[in-house]
N, C-alpha and C. Protein backbone atom coordinates (compact mmCIF):
# COMPACT_ATOMS: atom_id res chain seq x y z
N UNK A 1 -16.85 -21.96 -19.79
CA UNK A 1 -17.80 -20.93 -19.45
C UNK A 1 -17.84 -19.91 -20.58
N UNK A 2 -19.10 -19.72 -20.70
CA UNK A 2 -19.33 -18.62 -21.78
C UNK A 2 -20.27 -16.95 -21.65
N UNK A 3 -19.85 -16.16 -21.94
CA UNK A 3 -20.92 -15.47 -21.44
C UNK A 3 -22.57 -15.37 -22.40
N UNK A 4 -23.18 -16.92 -23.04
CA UNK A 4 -24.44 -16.86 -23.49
C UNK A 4 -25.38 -16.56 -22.12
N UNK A 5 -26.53 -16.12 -22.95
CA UNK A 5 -27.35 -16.24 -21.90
C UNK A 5 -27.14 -14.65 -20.73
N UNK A 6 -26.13 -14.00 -20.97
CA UNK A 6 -25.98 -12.69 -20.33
C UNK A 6 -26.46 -11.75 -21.36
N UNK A 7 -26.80 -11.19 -20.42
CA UNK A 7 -27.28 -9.81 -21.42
C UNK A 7 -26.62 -9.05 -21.96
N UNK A 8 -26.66 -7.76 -22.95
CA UNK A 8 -25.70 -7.10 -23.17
C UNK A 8 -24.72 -6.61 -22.50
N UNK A 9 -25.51 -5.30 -21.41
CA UNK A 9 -24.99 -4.87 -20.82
C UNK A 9 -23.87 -5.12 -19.50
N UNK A 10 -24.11 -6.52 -19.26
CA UNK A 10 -23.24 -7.48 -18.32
C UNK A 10 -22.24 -8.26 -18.67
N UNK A 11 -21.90 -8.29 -20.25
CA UNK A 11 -21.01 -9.01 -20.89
C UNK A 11 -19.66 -8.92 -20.46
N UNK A 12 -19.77 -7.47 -20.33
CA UNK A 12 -18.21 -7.15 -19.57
C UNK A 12 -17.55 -7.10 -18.68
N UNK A 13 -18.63 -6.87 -17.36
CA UNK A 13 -18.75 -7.72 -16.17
C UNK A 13 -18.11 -9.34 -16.29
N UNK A 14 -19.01 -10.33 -17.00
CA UNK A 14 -18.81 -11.98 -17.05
C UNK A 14 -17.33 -11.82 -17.58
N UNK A 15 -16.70 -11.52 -18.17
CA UNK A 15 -15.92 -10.88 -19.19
C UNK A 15 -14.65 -10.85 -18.27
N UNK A 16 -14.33 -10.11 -17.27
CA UNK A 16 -13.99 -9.61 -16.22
C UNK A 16 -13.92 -10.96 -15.46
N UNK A 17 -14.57 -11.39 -15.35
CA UNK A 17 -14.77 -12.30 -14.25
C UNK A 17 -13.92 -13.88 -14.69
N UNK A 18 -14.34 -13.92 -15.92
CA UNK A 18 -14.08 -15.24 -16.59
C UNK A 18 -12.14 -14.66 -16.69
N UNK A 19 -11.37 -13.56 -16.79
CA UNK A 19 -10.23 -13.59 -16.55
C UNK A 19 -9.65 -13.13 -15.53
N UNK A 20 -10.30 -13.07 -13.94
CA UNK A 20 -10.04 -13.44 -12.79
C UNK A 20 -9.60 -14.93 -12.54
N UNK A 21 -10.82 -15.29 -13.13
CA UNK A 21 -10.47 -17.19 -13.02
C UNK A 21 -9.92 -17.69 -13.74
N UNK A 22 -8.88 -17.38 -14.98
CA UNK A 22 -7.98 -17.67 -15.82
C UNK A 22 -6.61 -17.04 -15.25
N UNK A 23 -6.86 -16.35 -14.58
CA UNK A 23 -6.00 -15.62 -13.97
C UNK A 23 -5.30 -15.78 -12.29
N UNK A 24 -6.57 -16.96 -11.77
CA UNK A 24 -6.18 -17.67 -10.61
C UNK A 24 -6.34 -16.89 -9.75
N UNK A 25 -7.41 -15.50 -9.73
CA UNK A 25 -7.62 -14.60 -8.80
C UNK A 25 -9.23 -14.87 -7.72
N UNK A 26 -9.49 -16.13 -8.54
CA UNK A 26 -10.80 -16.91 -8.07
C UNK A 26 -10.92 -18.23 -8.54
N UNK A 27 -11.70 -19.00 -8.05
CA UNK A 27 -11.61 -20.25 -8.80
C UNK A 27 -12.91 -20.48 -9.69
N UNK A 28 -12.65 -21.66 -10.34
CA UNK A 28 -13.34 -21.48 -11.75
C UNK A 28 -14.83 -21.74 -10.94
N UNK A 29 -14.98 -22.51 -9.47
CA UNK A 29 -16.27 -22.32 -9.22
C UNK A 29 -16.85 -21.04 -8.97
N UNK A 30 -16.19 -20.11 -8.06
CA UNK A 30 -16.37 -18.91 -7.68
C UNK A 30 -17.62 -18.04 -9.15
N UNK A 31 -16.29 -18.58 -9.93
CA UNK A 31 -16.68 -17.63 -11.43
C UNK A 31 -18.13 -18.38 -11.53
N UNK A 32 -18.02 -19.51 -11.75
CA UNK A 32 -19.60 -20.00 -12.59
C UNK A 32 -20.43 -19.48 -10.96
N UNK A 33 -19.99 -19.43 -10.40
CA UNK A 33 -21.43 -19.19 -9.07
C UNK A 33 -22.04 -17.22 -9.01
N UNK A 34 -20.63 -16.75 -9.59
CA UNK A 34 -20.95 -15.29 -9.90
C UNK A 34 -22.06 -14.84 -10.84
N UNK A 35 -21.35 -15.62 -12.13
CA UNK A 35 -22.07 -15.49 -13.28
C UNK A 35 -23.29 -16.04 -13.09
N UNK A 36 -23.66 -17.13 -13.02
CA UNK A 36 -25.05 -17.63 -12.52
C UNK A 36 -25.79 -16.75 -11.93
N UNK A 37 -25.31 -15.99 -10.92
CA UNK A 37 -26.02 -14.54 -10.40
C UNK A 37 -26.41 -13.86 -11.28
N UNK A 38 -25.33 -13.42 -11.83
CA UNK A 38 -25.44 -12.63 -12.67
C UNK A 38 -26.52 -12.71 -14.07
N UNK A 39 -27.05 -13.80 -14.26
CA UNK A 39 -27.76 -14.44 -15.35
C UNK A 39 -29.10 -14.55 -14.66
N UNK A 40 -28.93 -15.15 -12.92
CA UNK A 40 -30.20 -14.61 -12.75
C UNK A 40 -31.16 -13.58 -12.55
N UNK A 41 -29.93 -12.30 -12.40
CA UNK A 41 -30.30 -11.19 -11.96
C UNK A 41 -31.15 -10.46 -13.19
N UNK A 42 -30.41 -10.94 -14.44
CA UNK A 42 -30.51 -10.27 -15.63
C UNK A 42 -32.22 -10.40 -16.12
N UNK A 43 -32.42 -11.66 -15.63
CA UNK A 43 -33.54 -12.13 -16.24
C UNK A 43 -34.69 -11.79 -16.06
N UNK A 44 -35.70 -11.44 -16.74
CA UNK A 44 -36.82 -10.57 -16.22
C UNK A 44 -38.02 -11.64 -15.26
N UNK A 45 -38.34 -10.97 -14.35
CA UNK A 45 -39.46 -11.95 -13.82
C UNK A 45 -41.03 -12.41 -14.72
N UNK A 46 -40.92 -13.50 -14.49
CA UNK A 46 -42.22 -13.94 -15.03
C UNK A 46 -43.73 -13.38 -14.07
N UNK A 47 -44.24 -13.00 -15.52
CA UNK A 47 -45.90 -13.05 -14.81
C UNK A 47 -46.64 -14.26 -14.57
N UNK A 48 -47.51 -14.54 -13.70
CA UNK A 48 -48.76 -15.17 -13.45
C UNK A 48 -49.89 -14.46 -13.87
């Protein structure tokens, strides 16, 4: 897991998160299902 694809300001957040789950305080799915949030949250909505 990497934090590409996050935005700046959330890096440290993913950051955080990715050594919870190195850390065995979540599991490594937990983490990718956070971050995934987190990547979608970031992302701006598309126009039609």
């Amino acid at each position: 897991m990497s934090v590409s694809g996050v935005a700046e300001p959330h890096q440290s957040t993913v950051a955080a998160i990715l050594r919870a789950a190195g850390n065995a305080l979540i599991t490594t799915a937990e983490a990718e299902l956070v971050i995934a949030r987190i990547r979608d949250h970031a992302t701006p909505p598309t126009r039609s």
